[in-house]
PDB file of N, CA and C in Angstrom:
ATOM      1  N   UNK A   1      93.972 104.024  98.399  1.00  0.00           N
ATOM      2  CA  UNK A   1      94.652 104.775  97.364  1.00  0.00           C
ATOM      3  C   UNK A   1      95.849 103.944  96.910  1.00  0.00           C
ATOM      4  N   UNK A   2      95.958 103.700  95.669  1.00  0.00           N
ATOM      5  CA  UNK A   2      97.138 103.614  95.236  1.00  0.00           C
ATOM      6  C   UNK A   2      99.016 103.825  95.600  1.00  0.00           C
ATOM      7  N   UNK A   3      99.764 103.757  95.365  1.00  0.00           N
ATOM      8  CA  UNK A   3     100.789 104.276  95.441  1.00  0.00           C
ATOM      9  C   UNK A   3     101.372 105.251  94.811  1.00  0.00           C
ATOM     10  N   UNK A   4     100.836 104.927  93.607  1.00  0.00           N
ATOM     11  CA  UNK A   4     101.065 105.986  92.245  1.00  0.00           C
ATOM     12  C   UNK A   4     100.136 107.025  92.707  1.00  0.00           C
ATOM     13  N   UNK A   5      99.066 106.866  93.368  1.00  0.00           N
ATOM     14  CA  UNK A   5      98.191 108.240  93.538  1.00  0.00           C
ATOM     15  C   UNK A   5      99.051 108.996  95.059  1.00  0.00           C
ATOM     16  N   UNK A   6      99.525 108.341  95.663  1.00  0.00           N
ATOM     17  CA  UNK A   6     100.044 108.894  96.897  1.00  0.00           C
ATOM     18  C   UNK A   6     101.313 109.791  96.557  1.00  0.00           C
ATOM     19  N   UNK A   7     101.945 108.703  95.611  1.00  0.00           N
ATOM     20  CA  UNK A   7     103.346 109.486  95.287  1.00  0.00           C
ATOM     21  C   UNK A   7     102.854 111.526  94.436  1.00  0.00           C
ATOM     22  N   UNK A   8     101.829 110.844  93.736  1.00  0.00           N
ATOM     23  CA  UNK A   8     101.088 112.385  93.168  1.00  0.00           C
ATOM     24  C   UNK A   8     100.896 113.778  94.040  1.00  0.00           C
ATOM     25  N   UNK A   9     100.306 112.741  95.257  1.00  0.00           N
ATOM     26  CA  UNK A   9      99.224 113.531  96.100  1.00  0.00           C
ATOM     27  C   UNK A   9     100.907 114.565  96.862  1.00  0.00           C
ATOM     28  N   UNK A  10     101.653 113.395  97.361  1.00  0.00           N
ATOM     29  CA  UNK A  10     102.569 114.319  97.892  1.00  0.00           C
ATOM     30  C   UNK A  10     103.421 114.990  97.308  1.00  0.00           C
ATOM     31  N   UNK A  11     103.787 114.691  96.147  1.00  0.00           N
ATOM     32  CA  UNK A  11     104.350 115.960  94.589  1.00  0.00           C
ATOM     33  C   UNK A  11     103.358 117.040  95.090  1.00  0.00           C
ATOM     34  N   UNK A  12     101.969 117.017  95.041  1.00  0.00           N
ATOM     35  CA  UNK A  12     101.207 118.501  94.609  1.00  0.00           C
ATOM     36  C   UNK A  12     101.849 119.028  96.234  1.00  0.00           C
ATOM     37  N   UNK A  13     101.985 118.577  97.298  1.00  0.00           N
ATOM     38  CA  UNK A  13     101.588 118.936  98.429  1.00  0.00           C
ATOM     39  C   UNK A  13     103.200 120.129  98.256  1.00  0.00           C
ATOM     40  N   UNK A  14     104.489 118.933  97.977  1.00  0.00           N
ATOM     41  CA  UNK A  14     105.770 120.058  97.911  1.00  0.00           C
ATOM     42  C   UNK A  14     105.672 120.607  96.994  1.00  0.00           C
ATOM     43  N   UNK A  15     104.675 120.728  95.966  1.00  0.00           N
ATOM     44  CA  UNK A  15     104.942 122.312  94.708  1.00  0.00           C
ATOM     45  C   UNK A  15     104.171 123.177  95.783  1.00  0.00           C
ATOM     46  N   UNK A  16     102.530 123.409  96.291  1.00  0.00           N
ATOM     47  CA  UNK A  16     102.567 124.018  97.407  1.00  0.00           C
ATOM     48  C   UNK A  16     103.351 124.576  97.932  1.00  0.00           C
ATOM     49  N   UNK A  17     104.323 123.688  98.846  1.00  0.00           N
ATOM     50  CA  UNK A  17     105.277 124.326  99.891  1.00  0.00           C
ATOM     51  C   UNK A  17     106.092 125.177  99.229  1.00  0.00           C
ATOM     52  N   UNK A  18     106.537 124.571  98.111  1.00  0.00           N
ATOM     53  CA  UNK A  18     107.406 125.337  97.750  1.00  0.00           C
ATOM     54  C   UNK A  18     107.252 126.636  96.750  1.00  0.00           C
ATOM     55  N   UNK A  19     105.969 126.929  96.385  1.00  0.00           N
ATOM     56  CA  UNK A  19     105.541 127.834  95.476  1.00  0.00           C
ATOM     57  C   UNK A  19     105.848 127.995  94.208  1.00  0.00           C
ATOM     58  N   UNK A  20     105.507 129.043  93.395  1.00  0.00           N
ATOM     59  CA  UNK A  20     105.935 129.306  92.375  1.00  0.00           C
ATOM     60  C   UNK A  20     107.111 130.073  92.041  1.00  0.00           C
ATOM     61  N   UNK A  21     108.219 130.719  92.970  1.00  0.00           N
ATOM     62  CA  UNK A  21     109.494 130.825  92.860  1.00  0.00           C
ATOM     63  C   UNK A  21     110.269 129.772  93.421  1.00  0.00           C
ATOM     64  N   UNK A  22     111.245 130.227  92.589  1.00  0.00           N
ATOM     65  CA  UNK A  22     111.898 128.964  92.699  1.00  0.00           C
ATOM     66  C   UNK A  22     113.178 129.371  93.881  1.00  0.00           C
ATOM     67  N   UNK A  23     113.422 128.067  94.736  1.00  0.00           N
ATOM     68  CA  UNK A  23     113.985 128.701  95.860  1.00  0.00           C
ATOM     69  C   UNK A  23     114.809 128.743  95.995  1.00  0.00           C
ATOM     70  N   UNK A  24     116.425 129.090  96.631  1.00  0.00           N
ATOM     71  CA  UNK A  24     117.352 128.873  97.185  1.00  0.00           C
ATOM     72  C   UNK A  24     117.795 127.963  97.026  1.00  0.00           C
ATOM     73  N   UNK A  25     118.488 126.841  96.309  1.00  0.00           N
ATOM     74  CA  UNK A  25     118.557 125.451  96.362  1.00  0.00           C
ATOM     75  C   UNK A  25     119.339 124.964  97.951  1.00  0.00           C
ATOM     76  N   UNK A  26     118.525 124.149  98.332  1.00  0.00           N
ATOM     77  CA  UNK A  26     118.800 123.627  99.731  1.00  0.00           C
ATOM     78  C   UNK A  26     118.199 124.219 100.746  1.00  0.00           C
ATOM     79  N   UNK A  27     116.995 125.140 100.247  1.00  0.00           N
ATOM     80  CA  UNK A  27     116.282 125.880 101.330  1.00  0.00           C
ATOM     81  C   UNK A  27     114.886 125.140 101.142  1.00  0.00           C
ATOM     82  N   UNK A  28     114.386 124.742 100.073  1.00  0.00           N
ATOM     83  CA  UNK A  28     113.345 124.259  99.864  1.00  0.00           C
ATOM     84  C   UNK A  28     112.601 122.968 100.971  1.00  0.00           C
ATOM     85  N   UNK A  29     111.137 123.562 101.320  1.00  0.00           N
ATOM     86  CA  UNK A  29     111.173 122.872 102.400  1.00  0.00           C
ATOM     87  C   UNK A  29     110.989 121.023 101.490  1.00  0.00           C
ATOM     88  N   UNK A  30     111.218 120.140 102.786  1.00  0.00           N
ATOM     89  CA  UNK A  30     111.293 118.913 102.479  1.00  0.00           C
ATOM     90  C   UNK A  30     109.880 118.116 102.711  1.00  0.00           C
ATOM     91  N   UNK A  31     109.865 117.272 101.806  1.00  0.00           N
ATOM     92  CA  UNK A  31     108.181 116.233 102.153  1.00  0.00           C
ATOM     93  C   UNK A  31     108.872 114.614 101.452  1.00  0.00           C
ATOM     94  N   UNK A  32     109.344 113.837 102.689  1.00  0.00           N
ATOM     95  CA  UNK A  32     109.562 112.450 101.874  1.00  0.00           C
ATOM     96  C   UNK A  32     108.631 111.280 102.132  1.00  0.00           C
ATOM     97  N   UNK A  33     108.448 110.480 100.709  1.00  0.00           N
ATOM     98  CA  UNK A  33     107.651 109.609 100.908  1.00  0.00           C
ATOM     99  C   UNK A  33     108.402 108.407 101.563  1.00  0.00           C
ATOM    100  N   UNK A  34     107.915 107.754 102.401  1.00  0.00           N
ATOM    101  CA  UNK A  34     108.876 106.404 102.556  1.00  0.00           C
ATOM    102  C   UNK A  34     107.876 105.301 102.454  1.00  0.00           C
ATOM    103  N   UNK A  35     108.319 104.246 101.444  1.00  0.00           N
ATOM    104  CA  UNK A  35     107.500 102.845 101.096  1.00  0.00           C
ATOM    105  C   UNK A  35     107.791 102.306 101.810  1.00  0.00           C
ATOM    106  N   UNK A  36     107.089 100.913 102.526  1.00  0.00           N
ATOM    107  CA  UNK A  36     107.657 100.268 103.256  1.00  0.00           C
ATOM    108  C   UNK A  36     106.565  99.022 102.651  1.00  0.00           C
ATOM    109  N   UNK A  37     107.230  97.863 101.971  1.00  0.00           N
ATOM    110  CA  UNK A  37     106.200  96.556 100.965  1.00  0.00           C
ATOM    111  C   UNK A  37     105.889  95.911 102.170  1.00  0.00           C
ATOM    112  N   UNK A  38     105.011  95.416 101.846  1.00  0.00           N
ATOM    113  CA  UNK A  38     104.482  94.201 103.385  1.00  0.00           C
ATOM    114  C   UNK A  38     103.223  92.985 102.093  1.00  0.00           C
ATOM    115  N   UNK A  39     103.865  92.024 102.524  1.00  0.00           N
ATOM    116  CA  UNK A  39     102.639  90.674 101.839  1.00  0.00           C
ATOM    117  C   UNK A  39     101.260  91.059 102.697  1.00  0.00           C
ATOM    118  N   UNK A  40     100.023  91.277 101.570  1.00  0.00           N
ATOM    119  CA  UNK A  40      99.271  90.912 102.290  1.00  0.00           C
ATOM    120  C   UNK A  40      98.270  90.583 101.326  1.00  0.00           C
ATOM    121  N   UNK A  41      97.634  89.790 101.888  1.00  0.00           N
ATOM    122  CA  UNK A  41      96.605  88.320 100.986  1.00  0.00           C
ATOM    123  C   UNK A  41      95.765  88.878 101.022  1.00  0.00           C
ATOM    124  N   UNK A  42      95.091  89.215  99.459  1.00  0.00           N
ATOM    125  CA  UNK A  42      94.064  89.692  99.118  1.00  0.00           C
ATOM    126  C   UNK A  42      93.729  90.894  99.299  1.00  0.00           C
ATOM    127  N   UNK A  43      94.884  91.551  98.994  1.00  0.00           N
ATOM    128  CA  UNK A  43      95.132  93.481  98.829  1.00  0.00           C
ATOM    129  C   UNK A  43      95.419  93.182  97.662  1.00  0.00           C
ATOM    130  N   UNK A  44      95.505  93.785  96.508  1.00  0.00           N
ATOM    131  CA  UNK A  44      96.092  94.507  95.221  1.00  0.00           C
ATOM    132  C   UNK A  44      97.366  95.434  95.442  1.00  0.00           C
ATOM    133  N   UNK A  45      98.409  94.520  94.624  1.00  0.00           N
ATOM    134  CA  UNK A  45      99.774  94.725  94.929  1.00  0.00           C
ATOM    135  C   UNK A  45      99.725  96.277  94.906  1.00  0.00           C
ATOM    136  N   UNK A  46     100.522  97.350  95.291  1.00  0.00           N
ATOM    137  CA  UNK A  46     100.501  98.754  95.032  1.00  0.00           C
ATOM    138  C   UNK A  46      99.486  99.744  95.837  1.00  0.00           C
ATOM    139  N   UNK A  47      98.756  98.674  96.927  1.00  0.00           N
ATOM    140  CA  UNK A  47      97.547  99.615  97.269  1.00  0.00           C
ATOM    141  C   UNK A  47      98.253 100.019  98.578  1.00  0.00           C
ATOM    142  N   UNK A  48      98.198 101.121  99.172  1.00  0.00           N
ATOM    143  CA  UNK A  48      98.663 101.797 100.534  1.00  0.00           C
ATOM    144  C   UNK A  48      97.560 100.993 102.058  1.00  0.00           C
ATOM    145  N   UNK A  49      98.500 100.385 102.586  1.00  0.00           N
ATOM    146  CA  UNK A  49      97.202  99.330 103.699  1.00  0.00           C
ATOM    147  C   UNK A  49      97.224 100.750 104.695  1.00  0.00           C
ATOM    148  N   UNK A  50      98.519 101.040 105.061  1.00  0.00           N
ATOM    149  CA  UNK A  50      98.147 102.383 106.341  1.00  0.00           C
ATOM    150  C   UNK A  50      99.562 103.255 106.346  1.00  0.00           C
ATOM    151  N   UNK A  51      99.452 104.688 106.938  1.00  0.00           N
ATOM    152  CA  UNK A  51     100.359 105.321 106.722  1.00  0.00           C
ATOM    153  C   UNK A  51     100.281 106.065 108.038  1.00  0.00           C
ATOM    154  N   UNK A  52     101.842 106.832 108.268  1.00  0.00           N
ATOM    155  CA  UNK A  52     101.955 107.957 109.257  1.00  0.00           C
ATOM    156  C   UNK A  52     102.437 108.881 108.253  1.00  0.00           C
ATOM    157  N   UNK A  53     102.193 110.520 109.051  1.00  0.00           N
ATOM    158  CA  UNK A  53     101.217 110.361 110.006  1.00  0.00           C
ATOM    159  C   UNK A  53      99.889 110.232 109.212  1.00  0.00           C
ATOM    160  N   UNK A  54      98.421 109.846 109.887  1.00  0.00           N
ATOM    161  CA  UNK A  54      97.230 109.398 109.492  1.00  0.00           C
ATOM    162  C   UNK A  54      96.819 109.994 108.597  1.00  0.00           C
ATOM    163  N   UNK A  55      95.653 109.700 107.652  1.00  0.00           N
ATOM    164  CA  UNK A  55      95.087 110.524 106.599  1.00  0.00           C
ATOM    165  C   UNK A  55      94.862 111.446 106.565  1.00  0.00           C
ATOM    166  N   UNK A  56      93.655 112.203 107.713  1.00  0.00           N
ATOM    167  CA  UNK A  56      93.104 112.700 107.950  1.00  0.00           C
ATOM    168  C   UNK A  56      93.885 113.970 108.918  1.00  0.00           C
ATOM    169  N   UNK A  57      95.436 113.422 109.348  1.00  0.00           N
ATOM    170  CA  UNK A  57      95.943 114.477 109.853  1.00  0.00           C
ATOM    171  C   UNK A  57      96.854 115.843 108.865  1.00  0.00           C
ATOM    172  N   UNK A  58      96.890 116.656 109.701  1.00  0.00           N
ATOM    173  CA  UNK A  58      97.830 117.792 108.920  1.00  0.00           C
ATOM    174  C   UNK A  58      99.108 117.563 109.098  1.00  0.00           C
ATOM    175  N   UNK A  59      99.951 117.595 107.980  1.00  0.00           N
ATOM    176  CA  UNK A  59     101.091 117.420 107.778  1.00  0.00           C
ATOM    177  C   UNK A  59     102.160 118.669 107.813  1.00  0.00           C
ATOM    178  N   UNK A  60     101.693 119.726 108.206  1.00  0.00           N
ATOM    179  CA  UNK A  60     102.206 120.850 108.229  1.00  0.00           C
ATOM    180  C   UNK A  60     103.728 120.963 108.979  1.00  0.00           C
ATOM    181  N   UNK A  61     103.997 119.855 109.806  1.00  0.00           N
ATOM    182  CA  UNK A  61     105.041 119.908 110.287  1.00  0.00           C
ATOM    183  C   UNK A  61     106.004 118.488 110.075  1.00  0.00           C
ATOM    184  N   UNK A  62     105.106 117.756 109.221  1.00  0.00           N
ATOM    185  CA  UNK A  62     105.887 116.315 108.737  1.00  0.00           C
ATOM    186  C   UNK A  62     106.700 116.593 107.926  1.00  0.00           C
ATOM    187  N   UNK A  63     107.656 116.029 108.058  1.00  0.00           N
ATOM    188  CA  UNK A  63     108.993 116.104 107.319  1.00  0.00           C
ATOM    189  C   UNK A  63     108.902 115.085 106.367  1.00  0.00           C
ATOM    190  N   UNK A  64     108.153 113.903 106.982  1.00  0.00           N
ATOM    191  CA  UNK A  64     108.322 112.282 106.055  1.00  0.00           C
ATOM    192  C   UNK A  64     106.693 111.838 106.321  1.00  0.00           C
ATOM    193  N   UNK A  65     106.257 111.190 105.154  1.00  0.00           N
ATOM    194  CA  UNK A  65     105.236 109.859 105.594  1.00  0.00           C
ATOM    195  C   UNK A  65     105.569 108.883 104.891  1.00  0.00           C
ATOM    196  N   UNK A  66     105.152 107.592 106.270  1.00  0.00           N
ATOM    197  CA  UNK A  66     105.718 106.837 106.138  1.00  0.00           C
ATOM    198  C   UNK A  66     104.872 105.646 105.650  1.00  0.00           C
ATOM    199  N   UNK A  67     104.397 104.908 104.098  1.00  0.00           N
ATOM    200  CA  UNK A  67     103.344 104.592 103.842  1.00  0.00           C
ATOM    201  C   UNK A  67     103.951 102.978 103.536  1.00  0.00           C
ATOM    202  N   UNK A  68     102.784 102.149 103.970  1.00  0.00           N
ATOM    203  CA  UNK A  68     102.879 100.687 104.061  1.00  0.00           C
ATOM    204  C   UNK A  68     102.369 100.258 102.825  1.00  0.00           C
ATOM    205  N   UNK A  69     102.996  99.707 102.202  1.00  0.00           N
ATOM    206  CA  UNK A  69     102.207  99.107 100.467  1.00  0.00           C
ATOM    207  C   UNK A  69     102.208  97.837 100.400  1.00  0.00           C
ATOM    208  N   UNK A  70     101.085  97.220  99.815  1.00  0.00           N
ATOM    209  CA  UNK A  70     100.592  95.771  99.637  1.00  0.00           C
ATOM    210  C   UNK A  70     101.498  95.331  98.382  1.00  0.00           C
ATOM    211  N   UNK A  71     102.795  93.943  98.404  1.00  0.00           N
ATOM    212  CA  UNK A  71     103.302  93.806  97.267  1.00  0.00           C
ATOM    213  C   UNK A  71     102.454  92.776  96.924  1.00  0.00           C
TER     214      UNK A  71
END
């Protein structure tokens, strides 16, 4: 996936959390992305090589993921 698709994926995930009222400001729960660039030869700059926590896991209690991107 992309970066631009990740940054998406976790936008939809905090409108979710946070619903369709609008909340308390400073109550709203939190979801941060963190980039972290790494060289790597023969990835396509922007592509996500690996992330915490894993794909396939539930994030229900992640506060942050932490995603590795090919510059």
């Amino acid at each position: 996936m992309s970066i631009v698709d990740a940054r998406a994926a976790v936008a939809a995930v905090r409108n979710i959390q946070v619903g369709p009222a609008l909340p308390v400001r400073g109550s709203e729960p939190q979801l941060l992305l963190l980039e972290i660039t790494k060289e790597a030869p023969g990835q396509t700059a922007g592509t996500v090589l690996n992330q915490t926590p894993a794909l396939a896991a539930r994030c229900s209690s992640a506060r942050s993921i932490e995603a590795v991107v090919a510059k």
